[in-house]
N, C-alpha and C. Protein backbone atom coordinates (compact mmCIF):
# COMPACT_ATOMS: atom_id res chain seq x y z
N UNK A 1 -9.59 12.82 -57.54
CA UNK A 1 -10.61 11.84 -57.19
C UNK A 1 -9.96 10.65 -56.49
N UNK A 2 -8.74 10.27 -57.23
CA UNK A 2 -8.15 9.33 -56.57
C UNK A 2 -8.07 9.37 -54.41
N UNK A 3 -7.06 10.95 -54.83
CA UNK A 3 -7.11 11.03 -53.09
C UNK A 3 -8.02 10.78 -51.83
N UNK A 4 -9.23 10.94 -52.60
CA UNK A 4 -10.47 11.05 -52.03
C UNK A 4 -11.71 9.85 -51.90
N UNK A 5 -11.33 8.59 -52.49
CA UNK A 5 -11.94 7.52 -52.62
C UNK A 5 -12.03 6.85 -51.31
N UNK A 6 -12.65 5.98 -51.27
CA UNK A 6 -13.27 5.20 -49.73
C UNK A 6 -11.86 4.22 -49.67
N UNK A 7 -12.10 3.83 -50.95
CA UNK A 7 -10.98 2.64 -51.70
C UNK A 7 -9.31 2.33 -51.62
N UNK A 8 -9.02 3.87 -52.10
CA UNK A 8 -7.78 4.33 -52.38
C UNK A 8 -7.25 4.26 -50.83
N UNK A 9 -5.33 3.90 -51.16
CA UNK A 9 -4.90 2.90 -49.61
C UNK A 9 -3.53 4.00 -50.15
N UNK A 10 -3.62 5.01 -51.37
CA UNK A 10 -2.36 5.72 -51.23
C UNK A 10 -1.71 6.94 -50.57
N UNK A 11 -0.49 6.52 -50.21
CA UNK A 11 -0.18 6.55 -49.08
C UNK A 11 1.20 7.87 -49.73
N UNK A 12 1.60 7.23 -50.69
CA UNK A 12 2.60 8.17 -50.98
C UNK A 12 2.52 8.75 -52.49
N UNK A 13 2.92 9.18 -52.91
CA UNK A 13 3.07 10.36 -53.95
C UNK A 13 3.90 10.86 -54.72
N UNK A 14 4.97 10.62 -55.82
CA UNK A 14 5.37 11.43 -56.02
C UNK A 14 5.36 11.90 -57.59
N UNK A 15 5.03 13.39 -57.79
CA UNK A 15 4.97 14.00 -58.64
C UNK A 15 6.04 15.58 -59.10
N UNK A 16 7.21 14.70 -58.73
CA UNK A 16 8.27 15.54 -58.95
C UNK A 16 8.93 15.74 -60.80
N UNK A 17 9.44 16.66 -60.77
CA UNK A 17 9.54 17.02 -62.63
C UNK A 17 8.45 16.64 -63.09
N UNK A 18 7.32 17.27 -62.34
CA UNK A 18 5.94 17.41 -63.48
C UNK A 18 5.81 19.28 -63.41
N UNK A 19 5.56 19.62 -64.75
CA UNK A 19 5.06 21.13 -64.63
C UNK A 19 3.59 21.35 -63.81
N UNK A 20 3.69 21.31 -62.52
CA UNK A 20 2.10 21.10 -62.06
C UNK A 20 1.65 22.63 -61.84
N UNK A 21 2.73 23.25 -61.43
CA UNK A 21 2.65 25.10 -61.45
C UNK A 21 1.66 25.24 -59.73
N UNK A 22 1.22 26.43 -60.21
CA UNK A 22 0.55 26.68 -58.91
C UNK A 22 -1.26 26.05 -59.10
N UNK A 23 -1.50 26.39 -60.29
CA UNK A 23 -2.79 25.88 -60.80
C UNK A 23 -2.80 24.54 -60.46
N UNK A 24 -1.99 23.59 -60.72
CA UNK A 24 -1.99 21.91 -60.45
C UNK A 24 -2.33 21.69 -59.36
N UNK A 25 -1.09 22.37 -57.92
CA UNK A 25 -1.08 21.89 -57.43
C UNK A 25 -2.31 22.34 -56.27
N UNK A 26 -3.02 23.77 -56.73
CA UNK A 26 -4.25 23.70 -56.18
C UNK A 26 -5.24 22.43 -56.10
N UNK A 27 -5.33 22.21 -57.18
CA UNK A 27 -6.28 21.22 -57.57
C UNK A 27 -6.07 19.91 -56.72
N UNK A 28 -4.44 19.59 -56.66
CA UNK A 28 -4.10 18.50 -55.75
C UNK A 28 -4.74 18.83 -54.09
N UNK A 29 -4.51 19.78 -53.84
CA UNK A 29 -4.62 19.99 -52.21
C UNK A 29 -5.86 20.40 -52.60
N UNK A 30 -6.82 20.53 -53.01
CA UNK A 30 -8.37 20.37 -52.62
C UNK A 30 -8.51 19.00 -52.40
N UNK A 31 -7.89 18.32 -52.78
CA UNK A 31 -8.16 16.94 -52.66
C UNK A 31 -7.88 16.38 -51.28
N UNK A 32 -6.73 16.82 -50.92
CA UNK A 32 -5.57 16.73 -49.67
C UNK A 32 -6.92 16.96 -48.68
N UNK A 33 -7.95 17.76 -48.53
CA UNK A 33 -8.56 18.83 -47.33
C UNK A 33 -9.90 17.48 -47.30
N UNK A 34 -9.64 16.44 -48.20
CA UNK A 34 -10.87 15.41 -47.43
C UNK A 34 -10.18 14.49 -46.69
N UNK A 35 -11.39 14.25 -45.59
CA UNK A 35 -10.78 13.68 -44.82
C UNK A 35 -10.34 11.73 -44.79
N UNK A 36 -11.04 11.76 -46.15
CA UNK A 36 -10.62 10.59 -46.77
C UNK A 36 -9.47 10.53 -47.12
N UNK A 37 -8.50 11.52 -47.47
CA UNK A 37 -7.08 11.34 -47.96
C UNK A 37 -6.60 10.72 -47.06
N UNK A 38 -5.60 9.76 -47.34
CA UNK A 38 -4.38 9.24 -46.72
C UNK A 38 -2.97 9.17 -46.72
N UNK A 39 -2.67 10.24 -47.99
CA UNK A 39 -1.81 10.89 -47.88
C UNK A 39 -0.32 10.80 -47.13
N UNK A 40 0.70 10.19 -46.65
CA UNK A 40 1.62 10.39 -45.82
C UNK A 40 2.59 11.00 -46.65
N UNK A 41 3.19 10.62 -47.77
CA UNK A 41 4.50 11.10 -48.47
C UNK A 41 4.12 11.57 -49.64
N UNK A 42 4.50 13.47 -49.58
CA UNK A 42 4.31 13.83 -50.81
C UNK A 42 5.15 14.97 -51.17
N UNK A 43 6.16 14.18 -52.56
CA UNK A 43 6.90 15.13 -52.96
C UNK A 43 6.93 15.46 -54.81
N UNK A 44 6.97 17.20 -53.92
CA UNK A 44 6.42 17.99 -54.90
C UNK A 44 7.95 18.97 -55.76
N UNK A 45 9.05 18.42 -55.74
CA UNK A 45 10.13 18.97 -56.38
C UNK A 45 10.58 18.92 -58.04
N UNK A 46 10.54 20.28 -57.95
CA UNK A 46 10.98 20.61 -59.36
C UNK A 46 9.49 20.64 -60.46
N UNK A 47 8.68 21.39 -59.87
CA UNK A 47 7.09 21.52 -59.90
C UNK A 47 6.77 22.56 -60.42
N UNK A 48 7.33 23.83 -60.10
CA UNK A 48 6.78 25.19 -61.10
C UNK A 48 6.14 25.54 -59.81
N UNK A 49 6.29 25.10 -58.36
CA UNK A 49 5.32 25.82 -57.69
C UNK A 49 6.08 27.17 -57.09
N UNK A 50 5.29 27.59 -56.85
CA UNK A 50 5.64 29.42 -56.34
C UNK A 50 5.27 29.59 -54.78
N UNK A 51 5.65 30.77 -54.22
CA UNK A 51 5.09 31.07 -53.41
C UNK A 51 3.83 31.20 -53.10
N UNK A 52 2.73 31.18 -53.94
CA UNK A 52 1.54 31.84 -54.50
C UNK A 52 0.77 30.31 -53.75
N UNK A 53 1.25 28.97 -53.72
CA UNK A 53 0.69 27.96 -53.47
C UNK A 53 0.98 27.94 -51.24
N UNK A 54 2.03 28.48 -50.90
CA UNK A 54 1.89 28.54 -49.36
C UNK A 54 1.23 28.46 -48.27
N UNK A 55 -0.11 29.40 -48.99
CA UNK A 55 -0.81 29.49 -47.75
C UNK A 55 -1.97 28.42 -47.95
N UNK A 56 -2.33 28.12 -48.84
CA UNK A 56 -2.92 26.97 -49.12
C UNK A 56 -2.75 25.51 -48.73
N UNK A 57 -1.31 25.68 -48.99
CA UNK A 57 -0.15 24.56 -48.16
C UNK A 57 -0.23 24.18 -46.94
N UNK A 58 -0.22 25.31 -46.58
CA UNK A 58 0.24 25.38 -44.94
C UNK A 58 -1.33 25.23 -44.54
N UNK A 59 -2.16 25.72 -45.07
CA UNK A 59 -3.81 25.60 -44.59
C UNK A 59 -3.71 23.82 -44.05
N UNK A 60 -3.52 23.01 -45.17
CA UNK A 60 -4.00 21.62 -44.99
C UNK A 60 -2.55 21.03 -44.41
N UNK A 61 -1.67 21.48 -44.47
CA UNK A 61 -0.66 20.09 -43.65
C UNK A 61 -0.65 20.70 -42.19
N UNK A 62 -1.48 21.97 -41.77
CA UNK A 62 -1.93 22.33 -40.29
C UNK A 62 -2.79 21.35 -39.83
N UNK A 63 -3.49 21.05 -40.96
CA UNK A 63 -5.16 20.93 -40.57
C UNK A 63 -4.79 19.37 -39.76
N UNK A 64 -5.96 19.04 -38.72
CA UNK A 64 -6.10 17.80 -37.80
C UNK A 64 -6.15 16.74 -38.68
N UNK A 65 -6.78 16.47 -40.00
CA UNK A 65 -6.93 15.30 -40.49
C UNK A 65 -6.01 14.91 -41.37
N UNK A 66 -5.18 15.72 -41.23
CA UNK A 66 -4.27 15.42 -42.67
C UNK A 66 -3.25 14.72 -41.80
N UNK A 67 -2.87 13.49 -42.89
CA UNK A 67 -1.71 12.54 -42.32
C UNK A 67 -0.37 13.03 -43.05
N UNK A 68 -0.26 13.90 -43.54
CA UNK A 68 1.05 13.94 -44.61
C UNK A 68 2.61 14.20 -43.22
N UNK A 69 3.65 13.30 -43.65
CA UNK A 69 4.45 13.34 -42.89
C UNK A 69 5.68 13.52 -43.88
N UNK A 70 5.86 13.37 -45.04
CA UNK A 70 6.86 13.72 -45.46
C UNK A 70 6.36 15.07 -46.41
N UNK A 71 6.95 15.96 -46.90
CA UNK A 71 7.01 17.01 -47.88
C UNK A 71 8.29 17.48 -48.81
N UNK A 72 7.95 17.13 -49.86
CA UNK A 72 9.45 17.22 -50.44
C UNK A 72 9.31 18.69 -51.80
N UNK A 73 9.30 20.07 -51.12
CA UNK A 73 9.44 21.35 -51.97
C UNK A 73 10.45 21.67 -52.63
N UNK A 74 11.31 20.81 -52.76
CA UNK A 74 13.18 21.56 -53.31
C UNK A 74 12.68 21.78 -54.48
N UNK A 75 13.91 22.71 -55.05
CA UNK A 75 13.94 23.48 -56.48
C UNK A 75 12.75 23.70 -56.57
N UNK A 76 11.89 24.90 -56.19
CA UNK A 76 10.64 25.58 -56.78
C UNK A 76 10.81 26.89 -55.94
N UNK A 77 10.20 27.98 -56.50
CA UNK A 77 10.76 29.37 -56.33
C UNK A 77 9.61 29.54 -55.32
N UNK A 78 9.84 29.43 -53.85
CA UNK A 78 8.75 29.24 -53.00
C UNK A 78 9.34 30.89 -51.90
N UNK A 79 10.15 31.70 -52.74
CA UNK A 79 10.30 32.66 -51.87
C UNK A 79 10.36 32.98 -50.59
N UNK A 80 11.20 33.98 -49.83
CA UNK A 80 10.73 33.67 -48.27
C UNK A 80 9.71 34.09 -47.85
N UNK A 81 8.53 34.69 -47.94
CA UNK A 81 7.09 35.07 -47.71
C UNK A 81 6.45 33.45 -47.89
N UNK A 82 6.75 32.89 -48.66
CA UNK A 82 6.20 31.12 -49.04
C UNK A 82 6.89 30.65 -47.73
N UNK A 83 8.27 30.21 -47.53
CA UNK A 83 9.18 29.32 -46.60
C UNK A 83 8.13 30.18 -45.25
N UNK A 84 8.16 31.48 -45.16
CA UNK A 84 7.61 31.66 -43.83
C UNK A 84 5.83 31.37 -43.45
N UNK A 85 5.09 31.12 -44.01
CA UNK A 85 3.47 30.66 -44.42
C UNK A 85 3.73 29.35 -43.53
N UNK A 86 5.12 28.30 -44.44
CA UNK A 86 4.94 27.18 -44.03
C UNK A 86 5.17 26.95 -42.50
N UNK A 87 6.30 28.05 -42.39
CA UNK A 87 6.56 27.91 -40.73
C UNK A 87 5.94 28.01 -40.26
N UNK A 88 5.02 28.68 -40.06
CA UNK A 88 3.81 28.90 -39.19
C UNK A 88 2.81 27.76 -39.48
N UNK A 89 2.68 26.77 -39.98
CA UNK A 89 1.81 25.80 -40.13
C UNK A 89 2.82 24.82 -39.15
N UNK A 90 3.88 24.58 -39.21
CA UNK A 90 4.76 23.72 -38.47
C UNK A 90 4.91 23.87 -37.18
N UNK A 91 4.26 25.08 -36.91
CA UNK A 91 4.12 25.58 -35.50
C UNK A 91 2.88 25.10 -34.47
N UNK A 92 2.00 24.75 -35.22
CA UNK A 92 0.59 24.10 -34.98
C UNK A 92 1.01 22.57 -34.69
N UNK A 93 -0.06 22.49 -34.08
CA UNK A 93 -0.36 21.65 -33.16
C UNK A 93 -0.33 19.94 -33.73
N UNK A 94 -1.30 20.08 -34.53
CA UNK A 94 -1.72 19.23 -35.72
C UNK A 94 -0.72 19.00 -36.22
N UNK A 95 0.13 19.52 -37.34
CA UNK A 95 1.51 19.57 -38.30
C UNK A 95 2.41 18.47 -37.32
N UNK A 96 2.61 17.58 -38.24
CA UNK A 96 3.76 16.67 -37.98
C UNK A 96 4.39 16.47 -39.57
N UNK A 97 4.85 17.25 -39.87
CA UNK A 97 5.39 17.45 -41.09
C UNK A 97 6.92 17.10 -40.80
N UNK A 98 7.67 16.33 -41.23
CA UNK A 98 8.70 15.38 -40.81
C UNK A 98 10.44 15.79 -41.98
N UNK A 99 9.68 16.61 -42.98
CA UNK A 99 10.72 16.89 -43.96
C UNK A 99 11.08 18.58 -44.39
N UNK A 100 11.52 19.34 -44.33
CA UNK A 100 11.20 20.67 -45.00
C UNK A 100 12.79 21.12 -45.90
N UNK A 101 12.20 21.30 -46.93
CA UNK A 101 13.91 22.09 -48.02
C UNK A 101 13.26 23.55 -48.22
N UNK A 102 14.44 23.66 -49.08
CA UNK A 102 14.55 25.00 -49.83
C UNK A 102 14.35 26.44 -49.04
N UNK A 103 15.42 26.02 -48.11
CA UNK A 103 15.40 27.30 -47.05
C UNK A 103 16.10 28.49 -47.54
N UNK A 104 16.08 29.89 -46.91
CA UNK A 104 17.17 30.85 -47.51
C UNK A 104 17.24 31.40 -45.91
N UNK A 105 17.99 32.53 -46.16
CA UNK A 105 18.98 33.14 -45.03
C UNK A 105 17.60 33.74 -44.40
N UNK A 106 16.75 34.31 -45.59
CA UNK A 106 15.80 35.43 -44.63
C UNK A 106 15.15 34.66 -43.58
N UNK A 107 14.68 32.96 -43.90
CA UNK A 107 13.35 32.21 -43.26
C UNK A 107 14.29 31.41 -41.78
N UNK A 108 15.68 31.59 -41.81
CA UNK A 108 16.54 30.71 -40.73
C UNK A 108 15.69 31.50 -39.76
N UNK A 109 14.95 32.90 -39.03
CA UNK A 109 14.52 33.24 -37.53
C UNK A 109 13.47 32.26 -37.66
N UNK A 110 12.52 32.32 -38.60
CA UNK A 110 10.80 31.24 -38.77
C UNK A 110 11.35 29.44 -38.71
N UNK A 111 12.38 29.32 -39.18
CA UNK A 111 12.51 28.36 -39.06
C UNK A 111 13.23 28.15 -37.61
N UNK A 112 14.44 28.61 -37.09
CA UNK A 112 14.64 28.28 -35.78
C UNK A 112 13.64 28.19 -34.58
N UNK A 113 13.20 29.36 -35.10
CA UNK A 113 10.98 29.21 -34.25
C UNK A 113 10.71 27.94 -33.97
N UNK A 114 10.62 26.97 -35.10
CA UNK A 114 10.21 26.08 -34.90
C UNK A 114 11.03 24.92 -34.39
N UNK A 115 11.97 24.53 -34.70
CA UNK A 115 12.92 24.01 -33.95
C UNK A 115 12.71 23.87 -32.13
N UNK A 116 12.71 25.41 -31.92
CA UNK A 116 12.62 25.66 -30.84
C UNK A 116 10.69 25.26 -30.08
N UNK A 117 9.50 25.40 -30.67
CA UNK A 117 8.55 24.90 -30.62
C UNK A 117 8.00 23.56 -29.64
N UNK A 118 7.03 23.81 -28.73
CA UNK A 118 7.04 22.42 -28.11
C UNK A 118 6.19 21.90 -28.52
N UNK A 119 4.97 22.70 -29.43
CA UNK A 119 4.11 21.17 -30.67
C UNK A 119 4.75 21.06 -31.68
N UNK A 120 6.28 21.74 -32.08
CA UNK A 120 6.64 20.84 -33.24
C UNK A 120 7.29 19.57 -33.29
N UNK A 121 6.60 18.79 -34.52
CA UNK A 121 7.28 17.49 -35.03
C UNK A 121 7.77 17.48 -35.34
N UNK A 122 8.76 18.59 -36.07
CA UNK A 122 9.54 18.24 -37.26
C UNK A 122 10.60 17.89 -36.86
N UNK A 123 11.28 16.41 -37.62
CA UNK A 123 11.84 15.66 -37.13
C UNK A 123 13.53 15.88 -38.37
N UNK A 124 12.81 15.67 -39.50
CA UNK A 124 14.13 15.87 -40.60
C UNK A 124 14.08 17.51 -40.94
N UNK A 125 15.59 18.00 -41.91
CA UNK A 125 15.77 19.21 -41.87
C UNK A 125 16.54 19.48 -43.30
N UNK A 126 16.53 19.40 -44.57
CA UNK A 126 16.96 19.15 -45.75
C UNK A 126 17.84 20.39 -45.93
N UNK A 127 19.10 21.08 -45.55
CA UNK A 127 19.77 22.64 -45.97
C UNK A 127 20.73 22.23 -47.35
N UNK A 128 20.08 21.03 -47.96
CA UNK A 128 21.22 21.04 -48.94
C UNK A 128 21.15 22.13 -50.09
N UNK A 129 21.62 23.16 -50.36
CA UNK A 129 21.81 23.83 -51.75
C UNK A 129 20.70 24.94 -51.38
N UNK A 130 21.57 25.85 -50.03
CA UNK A 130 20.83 26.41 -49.74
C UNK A 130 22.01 27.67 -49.36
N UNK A 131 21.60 28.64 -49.70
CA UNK A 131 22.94 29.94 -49.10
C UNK A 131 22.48 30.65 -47.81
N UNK A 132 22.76 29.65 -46.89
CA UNK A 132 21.99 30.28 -45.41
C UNK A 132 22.46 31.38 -44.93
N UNK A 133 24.17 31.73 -45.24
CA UNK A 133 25.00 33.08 -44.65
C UNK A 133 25.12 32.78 -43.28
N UNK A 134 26.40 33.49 -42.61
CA UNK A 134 26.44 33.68 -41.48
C UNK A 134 25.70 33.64 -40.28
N UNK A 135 24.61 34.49 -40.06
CA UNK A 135 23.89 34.73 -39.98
C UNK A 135 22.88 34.30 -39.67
N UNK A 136 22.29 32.88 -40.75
CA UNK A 136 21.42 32.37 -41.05
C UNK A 136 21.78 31.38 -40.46
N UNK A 137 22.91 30.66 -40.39
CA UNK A 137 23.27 29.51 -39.95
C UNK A 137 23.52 29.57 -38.14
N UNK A 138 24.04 30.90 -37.84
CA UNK A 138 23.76 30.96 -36.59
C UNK A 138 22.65 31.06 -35.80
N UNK A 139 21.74 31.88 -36.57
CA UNK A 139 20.50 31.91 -36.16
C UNK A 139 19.58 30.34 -35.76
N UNK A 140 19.82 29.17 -37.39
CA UNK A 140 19.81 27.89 -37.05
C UNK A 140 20.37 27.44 -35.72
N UNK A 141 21.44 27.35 -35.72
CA UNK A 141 22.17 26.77 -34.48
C UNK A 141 21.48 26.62 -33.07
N UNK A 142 21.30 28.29 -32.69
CA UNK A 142 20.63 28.61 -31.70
C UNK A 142 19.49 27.59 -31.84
N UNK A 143 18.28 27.45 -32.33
CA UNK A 143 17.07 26.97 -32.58
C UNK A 143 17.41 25.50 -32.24
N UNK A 144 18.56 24.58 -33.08
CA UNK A 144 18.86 23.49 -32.94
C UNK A 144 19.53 22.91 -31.62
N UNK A 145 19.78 23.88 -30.88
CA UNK A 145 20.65 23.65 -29.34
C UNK A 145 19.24 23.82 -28.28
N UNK A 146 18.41 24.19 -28.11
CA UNK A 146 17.34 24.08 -27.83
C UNK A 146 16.93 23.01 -27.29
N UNK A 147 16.60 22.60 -25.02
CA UNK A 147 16.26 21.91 -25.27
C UNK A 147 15.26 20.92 -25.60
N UNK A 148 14.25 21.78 -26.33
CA UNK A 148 13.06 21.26 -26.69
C UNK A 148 12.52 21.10 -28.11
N UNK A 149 14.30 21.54 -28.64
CA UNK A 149 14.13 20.93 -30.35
C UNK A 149 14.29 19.46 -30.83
N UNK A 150 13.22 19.06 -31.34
CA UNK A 150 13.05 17.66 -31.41
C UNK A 150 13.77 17.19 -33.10
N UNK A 151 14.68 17.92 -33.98
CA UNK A 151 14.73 17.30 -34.68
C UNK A 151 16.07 16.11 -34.30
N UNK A 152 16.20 15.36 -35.48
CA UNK A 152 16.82 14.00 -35.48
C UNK A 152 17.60 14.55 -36.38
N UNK A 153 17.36 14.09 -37.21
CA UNK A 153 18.21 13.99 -39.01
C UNK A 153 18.44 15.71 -39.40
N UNK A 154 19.66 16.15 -39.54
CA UNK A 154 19.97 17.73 -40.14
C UNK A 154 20.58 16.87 -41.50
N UNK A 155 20.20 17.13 -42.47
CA UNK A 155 20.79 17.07 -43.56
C UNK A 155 21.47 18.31 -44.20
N UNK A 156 22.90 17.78 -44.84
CA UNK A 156 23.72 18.83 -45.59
C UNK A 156 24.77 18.58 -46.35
N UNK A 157 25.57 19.07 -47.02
CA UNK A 157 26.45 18.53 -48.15
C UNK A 157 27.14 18.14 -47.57
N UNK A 158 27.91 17.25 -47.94
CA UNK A 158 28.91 16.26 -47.84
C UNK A 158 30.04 17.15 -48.52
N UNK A 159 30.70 18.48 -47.73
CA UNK A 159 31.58 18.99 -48.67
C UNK A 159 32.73 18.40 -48.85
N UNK A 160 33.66 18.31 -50.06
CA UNK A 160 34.90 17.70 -50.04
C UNK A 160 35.99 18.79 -50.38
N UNK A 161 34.98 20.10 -50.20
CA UNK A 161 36.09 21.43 -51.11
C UNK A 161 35.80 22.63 -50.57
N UNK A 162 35.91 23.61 -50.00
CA UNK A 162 35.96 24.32 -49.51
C UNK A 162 36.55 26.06 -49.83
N UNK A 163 35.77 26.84 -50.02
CA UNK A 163 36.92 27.88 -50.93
C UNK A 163 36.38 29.08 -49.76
N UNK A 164 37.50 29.39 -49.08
CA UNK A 164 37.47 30.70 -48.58
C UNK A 164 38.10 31.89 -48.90
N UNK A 165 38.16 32.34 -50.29
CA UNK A 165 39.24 33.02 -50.79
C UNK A 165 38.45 34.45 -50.70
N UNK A 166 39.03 35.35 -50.24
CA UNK A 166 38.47 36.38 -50.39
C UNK A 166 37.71 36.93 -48.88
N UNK A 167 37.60 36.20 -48.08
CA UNK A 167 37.03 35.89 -46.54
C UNK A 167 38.29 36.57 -45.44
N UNK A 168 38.25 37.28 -44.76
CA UNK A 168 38.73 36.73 -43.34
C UNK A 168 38.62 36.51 -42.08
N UNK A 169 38.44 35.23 -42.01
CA UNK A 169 38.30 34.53 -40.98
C UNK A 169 38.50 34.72 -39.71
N UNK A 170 39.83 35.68 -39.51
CA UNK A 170 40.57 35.90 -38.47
C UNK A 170 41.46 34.95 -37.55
N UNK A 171 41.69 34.67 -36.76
CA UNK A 171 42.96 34.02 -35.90
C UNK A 171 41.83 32.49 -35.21
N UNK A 172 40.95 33.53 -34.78
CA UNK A 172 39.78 32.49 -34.02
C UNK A 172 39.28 31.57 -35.21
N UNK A 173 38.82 31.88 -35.92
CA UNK A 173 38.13 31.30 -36.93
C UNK A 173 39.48 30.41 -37.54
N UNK A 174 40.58 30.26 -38.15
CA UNK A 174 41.70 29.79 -38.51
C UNK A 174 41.83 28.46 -37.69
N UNK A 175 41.67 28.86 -36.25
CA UNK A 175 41.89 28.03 -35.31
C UNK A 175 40.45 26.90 -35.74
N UNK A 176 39.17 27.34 -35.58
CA UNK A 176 38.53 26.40 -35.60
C UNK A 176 38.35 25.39 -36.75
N UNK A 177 38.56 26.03 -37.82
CA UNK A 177 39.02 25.17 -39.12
C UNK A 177 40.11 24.04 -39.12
N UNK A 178 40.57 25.00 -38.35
CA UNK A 178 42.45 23.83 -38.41
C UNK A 178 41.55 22.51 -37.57
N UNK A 179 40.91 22.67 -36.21
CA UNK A 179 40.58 21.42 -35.43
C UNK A 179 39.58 20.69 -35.99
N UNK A 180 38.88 21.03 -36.59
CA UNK A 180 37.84 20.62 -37.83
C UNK A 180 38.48 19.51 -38.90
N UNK A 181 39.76 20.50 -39.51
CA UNK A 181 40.06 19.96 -40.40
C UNK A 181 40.84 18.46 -39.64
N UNK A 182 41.11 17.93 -38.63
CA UNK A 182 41.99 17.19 -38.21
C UNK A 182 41.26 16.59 -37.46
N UNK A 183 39.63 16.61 -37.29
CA UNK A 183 38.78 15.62 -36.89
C UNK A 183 38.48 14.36 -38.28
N UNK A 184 38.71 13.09 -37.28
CA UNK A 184 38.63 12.44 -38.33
C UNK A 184 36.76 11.85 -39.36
N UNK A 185 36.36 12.70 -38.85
CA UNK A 185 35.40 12.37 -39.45
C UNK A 185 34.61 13.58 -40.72
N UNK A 186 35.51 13.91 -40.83
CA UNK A 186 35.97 15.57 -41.56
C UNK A 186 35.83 15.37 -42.70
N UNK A 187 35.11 15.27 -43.74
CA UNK A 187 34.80 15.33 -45.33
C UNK A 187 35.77 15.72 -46.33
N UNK A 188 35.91 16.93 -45.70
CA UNK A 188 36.82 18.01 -46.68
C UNK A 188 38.46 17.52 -46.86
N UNK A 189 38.51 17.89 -48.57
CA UNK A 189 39.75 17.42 -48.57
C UNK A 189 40.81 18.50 -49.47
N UNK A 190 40.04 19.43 -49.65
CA UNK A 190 40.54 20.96 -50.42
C UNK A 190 40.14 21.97 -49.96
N UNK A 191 40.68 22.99 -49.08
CA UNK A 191 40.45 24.18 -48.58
C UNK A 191 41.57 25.17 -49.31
N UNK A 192 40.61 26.26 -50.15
CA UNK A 192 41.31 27.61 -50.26
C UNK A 192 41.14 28.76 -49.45
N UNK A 193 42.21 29.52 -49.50
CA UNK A 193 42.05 30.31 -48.80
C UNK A 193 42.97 31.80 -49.00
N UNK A 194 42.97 31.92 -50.26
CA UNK A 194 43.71 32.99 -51.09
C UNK A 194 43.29 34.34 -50.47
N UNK A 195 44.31 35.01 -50.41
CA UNK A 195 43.80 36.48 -50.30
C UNK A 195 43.77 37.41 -51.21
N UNK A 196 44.53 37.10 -52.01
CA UNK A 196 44.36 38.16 -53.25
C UNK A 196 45.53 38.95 -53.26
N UNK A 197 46.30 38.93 -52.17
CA UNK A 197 47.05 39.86 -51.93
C UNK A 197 48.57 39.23 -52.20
């Protein structure tokens, strides 16, 4: 009721470490779909929400009237069938959705999609505590070199440790670590790199 008042001037939100589940947060986004909401910042981490809440999701932060510009999903089991629902809302026209987490390796093609996108807004990019793989991260890359990817802010760990044990890298790869490691703006201050052998 709140969201939906003539009255109500709120703007942001947050209902993070609440058990809101998927049931809650229905109830929230019926609210979200009037066009009275005003809505800009709403984070929903560490919620119990599932994949099961996605397309619902993605229904209203598509939709023309909705102002929401930040979204904060980390830690909730939003599967990649969920991460990919949302991409496709970020792809629309409308969507200026400014924040997105809790990516995995499968959603890096849906997400470089958008990156690459010329109605997307999305401006921030949250990969912290995320196992993107090889793969996944290249696939990113591509999307982010793009020149009609508009994000700003890539967020990611601040690593200070590094364990490649068990990996090989090869001669090329060796090489690019070493120039990495000897840029001075370089984080890392422990690299393994055991072979076992």
């Amino acid at each position: 009721v709140l969201l939906i008042s003539d009255s109500s001037g709120l703007k942001d939100l947050d209902l993070s470490k609440n058990i809101l589940q998927d049931s809650g947060v229905k109830l929230l986004l019926a609210g979200m779909q009037s066009p009275l909401c005003k809505l800009q910042v709403l984070r929903l981490s560490q919620t119990g929400l599932t994949g099961k809440s996605c397309q619902e999701l993605s229904s209203v932060i598509s939709s023309a009237f909705c102002h929401l510009a930040v979204l904060d999903l980390s830690s909730n089991e939003l599967q990649d069938s969920g991460v990919k629902l949302l991409c496709a809302a970020l792809l629309r026209p409308h969507c200026c959705l400014l924040s997105q987490t809790s990516l995995t390796e499968a959603c890096c093609e849906e997400i470089s999609a958008v990156f690459c996108a010329q109605s997307s807004r999305l401006r921030e990019v949250d990969l912290n505590n995320n196992d993107l793989g090889d793969s996944g991260t290249k696939c990113l890359s591509a999307g982010l070199q793009s020149s009609r990817c508009s994000v700003e802010t890539l967020r990611r760990p601040e690593a200070a440790k590094l364990d490649l044990s068990y990996n090989h890298p090869g001669d090329a790869g060796k090489r690019l670590l070493s120039a990495r490691l000897e840029d001075p703006l370089c984080k890392l201050q422990t690299l393994r790199s055991d072979s076992g052998s």
